[in-house]
N, C-alpha and C. Protein backbone atom coordinates (compact mmCIF):
# COMPACT_ATOMS: atom_id res chain seq x y z
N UNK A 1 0.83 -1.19 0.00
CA UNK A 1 0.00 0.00 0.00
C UNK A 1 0.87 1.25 0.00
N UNK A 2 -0.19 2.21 -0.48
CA UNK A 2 0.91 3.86 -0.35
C UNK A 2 0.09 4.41 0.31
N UNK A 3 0.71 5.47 1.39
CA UNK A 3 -0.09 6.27 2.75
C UNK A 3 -0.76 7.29 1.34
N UNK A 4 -1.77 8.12 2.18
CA UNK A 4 -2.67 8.85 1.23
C UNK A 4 -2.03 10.34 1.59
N UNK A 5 -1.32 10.66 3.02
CA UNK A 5 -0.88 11.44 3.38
C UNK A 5 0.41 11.43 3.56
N UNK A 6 1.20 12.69 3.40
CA UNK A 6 2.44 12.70 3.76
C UNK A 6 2.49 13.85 4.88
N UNK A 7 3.32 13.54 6.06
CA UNK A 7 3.46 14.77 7.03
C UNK A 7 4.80 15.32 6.56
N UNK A 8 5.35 16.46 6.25
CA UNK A 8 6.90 16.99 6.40
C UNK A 8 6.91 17.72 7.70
N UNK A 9 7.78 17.35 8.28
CA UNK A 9 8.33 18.22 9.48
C UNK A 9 9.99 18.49 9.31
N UNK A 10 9.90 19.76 9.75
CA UNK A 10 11.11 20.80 9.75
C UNK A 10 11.14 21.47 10.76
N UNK A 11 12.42 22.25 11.22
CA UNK A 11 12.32 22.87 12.09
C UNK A 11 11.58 24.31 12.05
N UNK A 12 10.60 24.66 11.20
CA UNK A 12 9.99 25.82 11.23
C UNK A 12 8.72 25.48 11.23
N UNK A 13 8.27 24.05 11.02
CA UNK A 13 6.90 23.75 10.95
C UNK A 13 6.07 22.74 10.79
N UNK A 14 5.35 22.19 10.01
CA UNK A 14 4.66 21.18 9.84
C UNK A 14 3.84 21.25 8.64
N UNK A 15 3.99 20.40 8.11
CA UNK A 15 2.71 20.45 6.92
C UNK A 15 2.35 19.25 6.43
N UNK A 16 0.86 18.99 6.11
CA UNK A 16 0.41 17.88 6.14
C UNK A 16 -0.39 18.18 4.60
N UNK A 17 0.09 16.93 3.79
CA UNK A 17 0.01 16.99 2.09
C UNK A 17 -1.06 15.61 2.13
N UNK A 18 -1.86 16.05 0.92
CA UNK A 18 -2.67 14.71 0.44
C UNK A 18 -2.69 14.28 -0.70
N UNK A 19 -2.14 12.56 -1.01
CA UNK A 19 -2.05 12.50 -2.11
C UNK A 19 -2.94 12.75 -3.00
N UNK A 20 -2.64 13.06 -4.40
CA UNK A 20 -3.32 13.57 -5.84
C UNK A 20 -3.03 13.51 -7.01
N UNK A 21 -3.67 13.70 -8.14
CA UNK A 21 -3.46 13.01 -9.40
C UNK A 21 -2.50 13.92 -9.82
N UNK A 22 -0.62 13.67 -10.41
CA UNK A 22 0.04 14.15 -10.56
C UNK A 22 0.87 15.09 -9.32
N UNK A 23 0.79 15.02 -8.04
CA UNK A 23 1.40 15.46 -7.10
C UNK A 23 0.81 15.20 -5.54
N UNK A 24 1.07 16.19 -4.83
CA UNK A 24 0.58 16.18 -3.54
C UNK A 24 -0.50 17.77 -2.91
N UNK A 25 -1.24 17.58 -2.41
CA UNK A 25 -1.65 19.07 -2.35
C UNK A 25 -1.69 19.25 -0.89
N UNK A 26 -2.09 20.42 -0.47
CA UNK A 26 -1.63 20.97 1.28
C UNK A 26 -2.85 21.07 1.61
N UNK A 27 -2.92 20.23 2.51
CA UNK A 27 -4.12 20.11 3.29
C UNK A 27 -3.70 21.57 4.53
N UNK A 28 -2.80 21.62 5.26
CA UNK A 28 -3.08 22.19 5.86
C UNK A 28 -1.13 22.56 7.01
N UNK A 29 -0.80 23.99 7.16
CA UNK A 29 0.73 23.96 7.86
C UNK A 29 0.55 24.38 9.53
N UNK A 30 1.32 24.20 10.01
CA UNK A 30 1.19 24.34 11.67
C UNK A 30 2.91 24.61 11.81
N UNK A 31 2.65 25.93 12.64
CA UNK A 31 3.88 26.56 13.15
C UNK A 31 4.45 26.10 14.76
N UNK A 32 5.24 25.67 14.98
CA UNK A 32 6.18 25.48 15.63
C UNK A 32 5.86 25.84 16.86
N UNK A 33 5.97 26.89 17.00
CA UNK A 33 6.03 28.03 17.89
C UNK A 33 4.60 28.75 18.17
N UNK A 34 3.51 27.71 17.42
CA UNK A 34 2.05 28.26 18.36
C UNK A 34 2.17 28.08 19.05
N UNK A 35 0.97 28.77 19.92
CA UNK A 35 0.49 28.59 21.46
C UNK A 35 -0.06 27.79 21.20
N UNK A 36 -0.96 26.36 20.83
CA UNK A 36 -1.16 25.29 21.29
C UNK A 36 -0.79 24.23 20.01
N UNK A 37 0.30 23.48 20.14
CA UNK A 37 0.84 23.15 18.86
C UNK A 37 -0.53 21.03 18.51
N UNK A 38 -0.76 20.98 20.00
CA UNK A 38 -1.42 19.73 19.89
C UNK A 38 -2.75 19.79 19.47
N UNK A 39 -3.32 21.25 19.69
CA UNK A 39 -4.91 21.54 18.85
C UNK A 39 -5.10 21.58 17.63
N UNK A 40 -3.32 22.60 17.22
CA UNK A 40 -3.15 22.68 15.76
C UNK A 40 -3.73 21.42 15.07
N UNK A 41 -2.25 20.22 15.37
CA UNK A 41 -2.10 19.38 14.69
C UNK A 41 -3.72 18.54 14.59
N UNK A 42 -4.81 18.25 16.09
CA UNK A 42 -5.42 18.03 15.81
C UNK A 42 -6.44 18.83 14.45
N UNK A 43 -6.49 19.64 14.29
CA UNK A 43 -7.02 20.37 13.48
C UNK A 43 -6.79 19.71 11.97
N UNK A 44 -5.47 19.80 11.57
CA UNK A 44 -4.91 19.34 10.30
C UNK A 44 -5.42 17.78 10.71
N UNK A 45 -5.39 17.11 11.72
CA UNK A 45 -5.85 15.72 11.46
C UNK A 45 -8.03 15.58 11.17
N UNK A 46 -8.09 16.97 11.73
CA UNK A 46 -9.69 16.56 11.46
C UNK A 46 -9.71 16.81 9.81
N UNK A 47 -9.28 17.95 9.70
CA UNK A 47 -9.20 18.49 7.92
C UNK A 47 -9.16 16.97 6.92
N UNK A 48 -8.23 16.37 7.47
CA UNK A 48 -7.80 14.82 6.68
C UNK A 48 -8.83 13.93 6.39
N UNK A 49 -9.13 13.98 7.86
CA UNK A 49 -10.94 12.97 7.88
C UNK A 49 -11.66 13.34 6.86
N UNK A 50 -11.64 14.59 6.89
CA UNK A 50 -12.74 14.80 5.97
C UNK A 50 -12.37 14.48 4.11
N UNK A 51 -10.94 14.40 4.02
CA UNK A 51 -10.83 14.39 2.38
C UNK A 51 -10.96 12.56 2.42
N UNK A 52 -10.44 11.83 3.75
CA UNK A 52 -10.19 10.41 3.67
C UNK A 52 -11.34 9.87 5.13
N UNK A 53 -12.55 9.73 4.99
CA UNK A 53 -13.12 9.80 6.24
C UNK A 53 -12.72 7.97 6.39
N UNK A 54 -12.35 7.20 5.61
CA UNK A 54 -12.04 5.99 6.12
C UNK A 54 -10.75 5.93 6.69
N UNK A 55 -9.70 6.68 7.20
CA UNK A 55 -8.86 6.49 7.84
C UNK A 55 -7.26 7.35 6.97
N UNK A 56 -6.61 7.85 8.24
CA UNK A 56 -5.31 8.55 7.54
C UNK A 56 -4.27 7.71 7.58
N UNK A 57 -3.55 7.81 6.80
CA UNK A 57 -2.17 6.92 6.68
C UNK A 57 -1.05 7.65 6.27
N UNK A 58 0.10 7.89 6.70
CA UNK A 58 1.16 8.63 6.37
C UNK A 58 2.42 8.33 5.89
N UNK A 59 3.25 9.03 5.43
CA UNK A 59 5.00 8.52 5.16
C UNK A 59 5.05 10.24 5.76
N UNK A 60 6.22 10.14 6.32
CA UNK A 60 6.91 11.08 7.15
C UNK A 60 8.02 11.81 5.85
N UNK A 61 7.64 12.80 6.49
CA UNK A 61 9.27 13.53 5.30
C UNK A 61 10.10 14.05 6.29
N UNK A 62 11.19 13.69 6.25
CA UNK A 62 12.52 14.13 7.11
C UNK A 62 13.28 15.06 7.07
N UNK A 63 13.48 15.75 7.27
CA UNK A 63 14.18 17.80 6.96
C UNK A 63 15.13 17.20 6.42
N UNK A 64 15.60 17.50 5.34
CA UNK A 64 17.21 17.58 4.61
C UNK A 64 18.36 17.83 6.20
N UNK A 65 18.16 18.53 6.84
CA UNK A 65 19.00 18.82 7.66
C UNK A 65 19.70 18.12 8.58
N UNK A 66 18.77 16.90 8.54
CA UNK A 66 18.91 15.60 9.19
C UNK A 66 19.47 14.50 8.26
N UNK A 67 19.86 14.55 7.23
CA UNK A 67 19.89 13.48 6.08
C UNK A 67 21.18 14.32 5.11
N UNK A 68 22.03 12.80 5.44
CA UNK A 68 23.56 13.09 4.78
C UNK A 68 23.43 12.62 2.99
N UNK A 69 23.70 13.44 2.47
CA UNK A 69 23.97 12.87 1.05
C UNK A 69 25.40 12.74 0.83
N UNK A 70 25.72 11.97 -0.26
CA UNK A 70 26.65 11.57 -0.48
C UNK A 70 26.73 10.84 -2.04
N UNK A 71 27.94 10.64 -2.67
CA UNK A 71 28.01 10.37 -3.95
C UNK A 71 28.83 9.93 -4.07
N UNK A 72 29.06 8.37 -4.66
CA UNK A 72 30.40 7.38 -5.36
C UNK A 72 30.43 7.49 -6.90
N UNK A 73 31.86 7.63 -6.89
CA UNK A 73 31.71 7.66 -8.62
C UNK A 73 31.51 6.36 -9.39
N UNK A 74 32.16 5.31 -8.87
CA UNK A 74 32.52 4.33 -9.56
C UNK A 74 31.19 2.61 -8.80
N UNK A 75 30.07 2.72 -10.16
CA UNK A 75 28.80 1.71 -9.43
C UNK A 75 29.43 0.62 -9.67
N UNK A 76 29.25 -0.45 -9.02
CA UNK A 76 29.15 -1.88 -9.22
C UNK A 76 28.39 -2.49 -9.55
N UNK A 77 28.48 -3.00 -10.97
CA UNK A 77 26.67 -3.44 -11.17
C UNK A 77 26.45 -4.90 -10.74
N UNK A 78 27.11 -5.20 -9.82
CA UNK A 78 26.60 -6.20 -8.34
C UNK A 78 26.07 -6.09 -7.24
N UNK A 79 24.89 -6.16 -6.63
CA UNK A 79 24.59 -5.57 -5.93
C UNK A 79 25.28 -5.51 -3.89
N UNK A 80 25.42 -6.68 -4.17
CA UNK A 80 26.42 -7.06 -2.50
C UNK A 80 27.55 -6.58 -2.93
N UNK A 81 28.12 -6.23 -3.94
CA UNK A 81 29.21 -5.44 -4.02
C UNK A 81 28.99 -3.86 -3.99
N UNK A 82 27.78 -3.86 -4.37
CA UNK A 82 27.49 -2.17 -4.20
C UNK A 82 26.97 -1.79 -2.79
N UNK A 83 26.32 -3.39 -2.45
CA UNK A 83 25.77 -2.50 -0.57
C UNK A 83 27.41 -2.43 -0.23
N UNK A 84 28.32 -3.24 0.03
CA UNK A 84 29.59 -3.41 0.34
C UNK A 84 30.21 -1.97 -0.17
N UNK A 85 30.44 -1.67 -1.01
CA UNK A 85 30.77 -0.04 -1.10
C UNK A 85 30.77 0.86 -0.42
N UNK A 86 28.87 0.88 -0.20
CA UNK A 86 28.13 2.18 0.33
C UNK A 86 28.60 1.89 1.53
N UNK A 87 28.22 0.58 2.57
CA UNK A 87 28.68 0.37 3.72
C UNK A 87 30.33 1.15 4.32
N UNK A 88 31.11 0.96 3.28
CA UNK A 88 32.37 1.21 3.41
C UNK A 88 32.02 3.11 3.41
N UNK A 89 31.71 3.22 2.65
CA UNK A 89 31.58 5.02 2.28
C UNK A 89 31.32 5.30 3.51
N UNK A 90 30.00 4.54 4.09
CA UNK A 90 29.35 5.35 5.35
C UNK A 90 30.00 4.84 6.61
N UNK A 91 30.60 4.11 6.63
CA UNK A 91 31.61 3.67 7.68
C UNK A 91 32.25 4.88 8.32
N UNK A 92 32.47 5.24 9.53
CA UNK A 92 33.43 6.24 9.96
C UNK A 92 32.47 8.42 9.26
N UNK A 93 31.87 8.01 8.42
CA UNK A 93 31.26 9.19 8.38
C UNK A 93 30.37 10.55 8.91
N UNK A 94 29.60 9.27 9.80
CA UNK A 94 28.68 10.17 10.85
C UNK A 94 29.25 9.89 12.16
N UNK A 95 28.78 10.12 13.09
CA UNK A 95 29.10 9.97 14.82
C UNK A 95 28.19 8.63 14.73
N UNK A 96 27.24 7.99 14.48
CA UNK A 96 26.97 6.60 14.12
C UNK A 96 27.31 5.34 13.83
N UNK A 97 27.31 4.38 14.19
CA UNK A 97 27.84 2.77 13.84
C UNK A 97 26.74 2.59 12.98
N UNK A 98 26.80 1.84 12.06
CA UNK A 98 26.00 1.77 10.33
C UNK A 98 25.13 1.05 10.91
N UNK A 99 24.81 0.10 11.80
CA UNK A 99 23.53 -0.36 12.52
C UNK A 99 22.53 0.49 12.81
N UNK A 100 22.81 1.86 13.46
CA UNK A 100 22.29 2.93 13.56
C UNK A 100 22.15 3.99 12.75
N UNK A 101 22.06 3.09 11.13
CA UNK A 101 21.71 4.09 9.96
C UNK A 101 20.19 3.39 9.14
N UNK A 102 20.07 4.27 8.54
CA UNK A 102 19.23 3.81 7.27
C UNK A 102 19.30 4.81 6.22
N UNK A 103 19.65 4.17 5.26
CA UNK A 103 20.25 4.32 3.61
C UNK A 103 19.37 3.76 2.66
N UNK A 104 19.29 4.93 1.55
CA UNK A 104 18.67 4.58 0.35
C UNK A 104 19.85 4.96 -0.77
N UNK A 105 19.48 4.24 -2.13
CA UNK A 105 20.73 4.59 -2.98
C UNK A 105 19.63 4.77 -4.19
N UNK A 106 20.74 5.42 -5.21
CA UNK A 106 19.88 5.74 -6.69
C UNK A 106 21.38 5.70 -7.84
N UNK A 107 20.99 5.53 -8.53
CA UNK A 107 21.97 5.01 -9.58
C UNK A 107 21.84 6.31 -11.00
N UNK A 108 23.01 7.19 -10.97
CA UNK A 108 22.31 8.41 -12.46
C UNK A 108 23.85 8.81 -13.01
N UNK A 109 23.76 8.35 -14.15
CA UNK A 109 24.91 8.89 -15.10
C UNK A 109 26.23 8.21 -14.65
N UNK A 110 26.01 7.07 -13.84
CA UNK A 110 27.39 6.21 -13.42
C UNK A 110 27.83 6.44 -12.07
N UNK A 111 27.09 7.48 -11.26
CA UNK A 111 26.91 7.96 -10.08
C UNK A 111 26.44 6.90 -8.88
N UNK A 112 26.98 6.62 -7.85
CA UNK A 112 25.91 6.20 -7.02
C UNK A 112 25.81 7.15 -6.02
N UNK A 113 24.37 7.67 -6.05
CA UNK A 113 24.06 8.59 -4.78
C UNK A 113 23.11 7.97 -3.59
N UNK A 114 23.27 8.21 -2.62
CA UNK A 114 23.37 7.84 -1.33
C UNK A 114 22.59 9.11 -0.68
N UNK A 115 21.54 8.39 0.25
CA UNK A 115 20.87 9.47 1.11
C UNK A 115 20.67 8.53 2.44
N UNK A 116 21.30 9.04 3.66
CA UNK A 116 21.48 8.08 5.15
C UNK A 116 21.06 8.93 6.01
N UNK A 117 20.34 8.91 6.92
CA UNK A 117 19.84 9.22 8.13
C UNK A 117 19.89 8.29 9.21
N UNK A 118 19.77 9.21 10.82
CA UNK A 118 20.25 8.43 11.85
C UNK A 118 18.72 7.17 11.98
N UNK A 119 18.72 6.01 12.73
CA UNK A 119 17.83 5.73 12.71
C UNK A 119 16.78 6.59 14.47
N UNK A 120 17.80 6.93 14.99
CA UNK A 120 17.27 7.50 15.99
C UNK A 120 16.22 9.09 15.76
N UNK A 121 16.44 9.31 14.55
CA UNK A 121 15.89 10.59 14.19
C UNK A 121 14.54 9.57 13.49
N UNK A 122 14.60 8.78 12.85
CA UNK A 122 13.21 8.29 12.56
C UNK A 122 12.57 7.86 13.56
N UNK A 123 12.94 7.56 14.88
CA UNK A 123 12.15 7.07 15.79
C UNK A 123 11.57 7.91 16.51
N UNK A 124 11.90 9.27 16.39
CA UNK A 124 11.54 10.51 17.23
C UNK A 124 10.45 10.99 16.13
N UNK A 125 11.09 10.81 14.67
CA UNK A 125 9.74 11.63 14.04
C UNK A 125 8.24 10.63 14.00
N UNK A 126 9.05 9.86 14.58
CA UNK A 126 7.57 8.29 14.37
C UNK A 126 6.59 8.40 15.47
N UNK A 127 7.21 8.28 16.81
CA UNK A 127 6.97 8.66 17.77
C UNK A 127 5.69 9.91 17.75
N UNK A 128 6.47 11.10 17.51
CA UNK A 128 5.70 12.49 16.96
C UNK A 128 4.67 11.94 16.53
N UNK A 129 4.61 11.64 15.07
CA UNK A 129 3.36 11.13 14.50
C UNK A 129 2.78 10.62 14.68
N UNK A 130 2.75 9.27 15.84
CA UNK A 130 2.37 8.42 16.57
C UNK A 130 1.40 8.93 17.64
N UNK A 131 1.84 9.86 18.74
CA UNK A 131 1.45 10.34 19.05
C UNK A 131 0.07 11.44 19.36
N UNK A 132 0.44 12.42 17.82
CA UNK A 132 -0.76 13.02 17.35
C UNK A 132 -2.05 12.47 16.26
N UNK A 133 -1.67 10.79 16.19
CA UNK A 133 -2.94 9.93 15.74
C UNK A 133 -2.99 10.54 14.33
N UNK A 134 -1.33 10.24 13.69
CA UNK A 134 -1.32 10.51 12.25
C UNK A 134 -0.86 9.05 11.23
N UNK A 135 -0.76 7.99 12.03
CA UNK A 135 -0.77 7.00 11.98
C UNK A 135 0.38 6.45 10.46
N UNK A 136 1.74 6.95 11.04
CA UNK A 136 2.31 7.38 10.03
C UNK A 136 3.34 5.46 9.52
N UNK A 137 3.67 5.22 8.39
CA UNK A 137 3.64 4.09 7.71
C UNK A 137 5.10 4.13 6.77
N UNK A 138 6.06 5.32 7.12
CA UNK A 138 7.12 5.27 6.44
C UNK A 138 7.85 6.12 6.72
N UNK A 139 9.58 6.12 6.01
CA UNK A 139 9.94 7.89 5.96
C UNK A 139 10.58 7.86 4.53
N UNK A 140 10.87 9.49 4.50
CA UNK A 140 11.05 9.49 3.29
C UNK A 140 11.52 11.16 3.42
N UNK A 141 12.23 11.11 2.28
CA UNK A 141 12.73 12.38 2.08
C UNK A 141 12.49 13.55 0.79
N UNK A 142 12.81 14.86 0.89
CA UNK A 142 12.24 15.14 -0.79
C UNK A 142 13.96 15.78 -1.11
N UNK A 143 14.99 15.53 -1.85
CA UNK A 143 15.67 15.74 -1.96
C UNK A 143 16.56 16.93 -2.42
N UNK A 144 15.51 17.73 -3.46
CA UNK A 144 15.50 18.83 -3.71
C UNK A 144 17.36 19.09 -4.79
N UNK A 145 17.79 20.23 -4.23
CA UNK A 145 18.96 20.40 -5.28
C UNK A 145 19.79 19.31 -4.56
N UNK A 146 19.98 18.55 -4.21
CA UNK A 146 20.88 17.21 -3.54
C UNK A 146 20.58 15.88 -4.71
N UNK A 147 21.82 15.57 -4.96
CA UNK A 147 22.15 14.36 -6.02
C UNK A 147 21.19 13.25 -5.36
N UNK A 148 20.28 13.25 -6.19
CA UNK A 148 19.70 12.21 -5.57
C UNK A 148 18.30 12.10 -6.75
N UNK A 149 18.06 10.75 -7.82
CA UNK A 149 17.16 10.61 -8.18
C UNK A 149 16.19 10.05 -7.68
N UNK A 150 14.76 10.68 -7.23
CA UNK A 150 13.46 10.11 -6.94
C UNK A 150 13.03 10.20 -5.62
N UNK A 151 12.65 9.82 -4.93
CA UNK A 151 12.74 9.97 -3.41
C UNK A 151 13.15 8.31 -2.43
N UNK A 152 14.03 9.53 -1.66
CA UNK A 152 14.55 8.39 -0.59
C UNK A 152 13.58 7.53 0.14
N UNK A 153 13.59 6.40 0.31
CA UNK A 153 12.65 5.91 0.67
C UNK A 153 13.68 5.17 1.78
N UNK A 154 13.30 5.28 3.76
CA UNK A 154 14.06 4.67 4.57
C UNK A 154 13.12 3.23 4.75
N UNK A 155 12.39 3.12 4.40
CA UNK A 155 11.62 2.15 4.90
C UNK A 155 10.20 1.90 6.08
N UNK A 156 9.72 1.14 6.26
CA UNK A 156 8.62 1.51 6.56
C UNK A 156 8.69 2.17 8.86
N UNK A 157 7.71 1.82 9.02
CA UNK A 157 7.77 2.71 10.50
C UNK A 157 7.12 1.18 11.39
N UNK A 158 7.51 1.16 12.61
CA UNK A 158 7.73 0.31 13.48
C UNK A 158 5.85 0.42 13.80
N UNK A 159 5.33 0.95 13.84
CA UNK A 159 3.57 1.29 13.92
C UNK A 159 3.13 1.00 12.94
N UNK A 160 3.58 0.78 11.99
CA UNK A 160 2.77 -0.09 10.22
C UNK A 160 2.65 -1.62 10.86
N UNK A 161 3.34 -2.05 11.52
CA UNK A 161 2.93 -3.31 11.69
C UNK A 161 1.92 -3.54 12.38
N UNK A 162 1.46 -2.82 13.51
CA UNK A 162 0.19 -3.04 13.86
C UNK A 162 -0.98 -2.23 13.39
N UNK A 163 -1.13 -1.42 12.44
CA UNK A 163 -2.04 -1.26 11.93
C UNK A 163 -2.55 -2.50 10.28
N UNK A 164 -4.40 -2.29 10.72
CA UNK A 164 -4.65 -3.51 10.21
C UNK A 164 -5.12 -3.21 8.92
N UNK A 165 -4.43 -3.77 7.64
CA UNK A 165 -4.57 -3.68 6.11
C UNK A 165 -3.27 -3.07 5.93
N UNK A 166 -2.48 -2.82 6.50
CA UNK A 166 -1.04 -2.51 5.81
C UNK A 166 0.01 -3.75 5.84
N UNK A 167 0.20 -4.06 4.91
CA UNK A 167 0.74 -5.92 5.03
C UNK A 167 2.32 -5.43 4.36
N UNK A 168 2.55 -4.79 3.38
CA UNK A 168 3.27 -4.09 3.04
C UNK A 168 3.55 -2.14 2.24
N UNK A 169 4.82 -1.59 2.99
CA UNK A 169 4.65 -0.73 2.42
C UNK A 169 5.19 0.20 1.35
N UNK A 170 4.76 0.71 0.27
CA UNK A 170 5.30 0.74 -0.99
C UNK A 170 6.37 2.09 -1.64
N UNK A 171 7.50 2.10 -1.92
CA UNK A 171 7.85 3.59 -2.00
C UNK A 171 7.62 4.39 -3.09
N UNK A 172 7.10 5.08 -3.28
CA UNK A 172 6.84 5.88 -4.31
C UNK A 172 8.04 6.43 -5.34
N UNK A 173 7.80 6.39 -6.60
CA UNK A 173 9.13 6.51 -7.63
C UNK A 173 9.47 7.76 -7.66
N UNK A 174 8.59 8.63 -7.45
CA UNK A 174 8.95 10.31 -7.65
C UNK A 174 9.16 10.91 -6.38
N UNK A 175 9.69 11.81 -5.54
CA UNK A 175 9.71 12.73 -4.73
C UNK A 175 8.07 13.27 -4.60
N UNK A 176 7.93 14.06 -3.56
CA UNK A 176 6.74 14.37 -3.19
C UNK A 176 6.82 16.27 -3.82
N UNK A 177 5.83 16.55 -4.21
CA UNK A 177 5.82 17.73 -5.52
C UNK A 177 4.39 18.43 -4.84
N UNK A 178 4.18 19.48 -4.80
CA UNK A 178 2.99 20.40 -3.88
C UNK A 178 2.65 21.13 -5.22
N UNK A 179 1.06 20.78 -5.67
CA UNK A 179 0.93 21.35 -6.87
C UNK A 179 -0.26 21.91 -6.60
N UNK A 180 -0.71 22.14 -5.36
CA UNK A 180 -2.06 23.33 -4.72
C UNK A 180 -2.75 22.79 -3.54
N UNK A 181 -3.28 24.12 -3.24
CA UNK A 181 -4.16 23.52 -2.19
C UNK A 181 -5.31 21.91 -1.82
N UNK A 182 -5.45 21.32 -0.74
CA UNK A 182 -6.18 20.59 -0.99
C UNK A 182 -7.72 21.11 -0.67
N UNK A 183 -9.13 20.79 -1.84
CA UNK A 183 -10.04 20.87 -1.54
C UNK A 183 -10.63 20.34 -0.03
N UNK A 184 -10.75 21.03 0.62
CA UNK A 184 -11.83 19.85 1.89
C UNK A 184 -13.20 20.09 2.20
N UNK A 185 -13.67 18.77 1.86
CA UNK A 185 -15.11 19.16 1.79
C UNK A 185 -15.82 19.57 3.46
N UNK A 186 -16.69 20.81 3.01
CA UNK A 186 -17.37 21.67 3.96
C UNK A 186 -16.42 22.64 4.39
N UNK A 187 -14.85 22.78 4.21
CA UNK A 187 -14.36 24.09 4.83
C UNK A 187 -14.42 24.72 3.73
N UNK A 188 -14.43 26.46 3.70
CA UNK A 188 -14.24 27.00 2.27
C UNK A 188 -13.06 27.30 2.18
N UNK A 189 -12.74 27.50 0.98
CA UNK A 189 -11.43 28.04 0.29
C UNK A 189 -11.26 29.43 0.80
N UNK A 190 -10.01 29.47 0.72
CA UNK A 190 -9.73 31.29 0.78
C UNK A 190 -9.65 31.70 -0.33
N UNK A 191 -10.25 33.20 -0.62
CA UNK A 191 -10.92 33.71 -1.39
C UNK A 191 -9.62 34.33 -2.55
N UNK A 192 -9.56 34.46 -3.46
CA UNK A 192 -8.73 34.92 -3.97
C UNK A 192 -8.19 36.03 -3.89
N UNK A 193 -7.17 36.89 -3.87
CA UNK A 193 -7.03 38.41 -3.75
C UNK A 193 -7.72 38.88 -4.97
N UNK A 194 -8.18 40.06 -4.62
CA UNK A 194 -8.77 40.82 -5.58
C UNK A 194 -8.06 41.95 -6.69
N UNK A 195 -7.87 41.74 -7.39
CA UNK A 195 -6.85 42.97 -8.62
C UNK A 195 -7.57 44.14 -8.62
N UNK A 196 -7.35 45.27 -7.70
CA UNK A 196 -7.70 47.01 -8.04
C UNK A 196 -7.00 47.28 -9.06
N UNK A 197 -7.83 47.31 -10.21
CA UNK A 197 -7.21 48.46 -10.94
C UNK A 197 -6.37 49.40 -10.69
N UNK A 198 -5.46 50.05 -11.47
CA UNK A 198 -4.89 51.76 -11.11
C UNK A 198 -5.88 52.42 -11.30
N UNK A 199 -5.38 53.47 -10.47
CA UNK A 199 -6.37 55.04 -10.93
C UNK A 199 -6.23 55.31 -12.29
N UNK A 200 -7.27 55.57 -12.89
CA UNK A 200 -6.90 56.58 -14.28
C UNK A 200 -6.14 57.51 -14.02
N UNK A 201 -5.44 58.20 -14.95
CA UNK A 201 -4.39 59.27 -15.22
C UNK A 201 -5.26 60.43 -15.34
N UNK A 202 -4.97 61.51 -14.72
CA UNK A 202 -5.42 63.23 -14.71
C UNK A 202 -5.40 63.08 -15.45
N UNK A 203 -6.77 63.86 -16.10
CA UNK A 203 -7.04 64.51 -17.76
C UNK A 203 -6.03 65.56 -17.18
N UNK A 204 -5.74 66.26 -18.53
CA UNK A 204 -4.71 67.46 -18.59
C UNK A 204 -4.88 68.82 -18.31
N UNK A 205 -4.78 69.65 -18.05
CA UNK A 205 -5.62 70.83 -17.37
C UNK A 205 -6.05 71.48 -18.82
């Protein structure tokens, strides 16, 4: 299965995306630094109900800031020779023992690029999500100007296993892409700004 929602969290905020035909759209963002950050989030979780009233499901997006990229020039087109590589690359790189990683790789122009995060940072953002009953099913990253084709996919979340109809979970081939607001039925839209004309120009005396 693929979650219908994606949460990104960063250190400035929150935003909660719903999947859609050709991208993701924004259901709804929550700042950091409100005064009640657990009403917020409930809020963005009622908004959800309403586009998915049979239930929310998530993949987590992980701040770049947290997530090492990295790039080998030379691929092995074996694959235990290529985990054996990356292993070696990421060996000694972070303050981490590679037990305490999780790595995705992508293969472009003879490149192997590499995207690793701690696993302790997925357990905190799982946790989070866990928590505010966002019932989240993966992580994942959006990679942005960082060598990296498609989206990182770390694998699924320690709470997918006990939720019931998720047997496996699937990574999506593209990065996650925000291509408008999401409709939700019964809240209204915000209204468009309105274009004032200029003043006409003084007739001439």
């Amino acid at each position: 299965m693929k979650p219908k929602f994606a949460l990104t969290l960063s250190f400035d905020g929150i935003s909660l995306l719903h999947r859609a035909a050709g991208g993701w759209r924004l259901v709804g963002e929550v700042a950091l630094d409100g005064p009640d950050l657990g009403a917020a989030l409930a809020g963005l979780r009622e908004k959800a109900l309403k586009l998915e009233p049979g239930g929310i499901t998530t993949k987590l997006v992980i701040p770049n800031e947290q997530i090492r990229y990295d790039t080998i020039e030379r691929v092995p087109t074996d694959e235990i020779e290529r985990d054996i590589m990356v292993r070696a690359a990421l060996d000694g790189a972070t303050p981490y023992p590679l037990d305490a990683l999780a790595y995705d790789t992508t293969v472009e122009g003879g490149r192997l690029h590499i995207a690793v995060v701690a696993r302790e940072t997925l357990a905190e953002a799982e946790a989070f999500a866990v928590e505010h009953r966002f019932d989240p099913v993966s992580f994942v990253a959006i990679p942005g100007e960082h060598a990296f084709t498609g989206e990182p996919f770390f694998g699924p979340t320690e709470h997918a296993r006990s939720l019931s109809g998720v047997d496996r979970v699937e990574a999506d081939g593209i990065a996650v892409v925000v291509i408008g607001p999401a409709k939700i039925p019964g809240v209204a839209a915000e209204p468009e700004p309105v274009q004032v004309p200029p003043p006409a120009p003084e007739p001439p005396p």
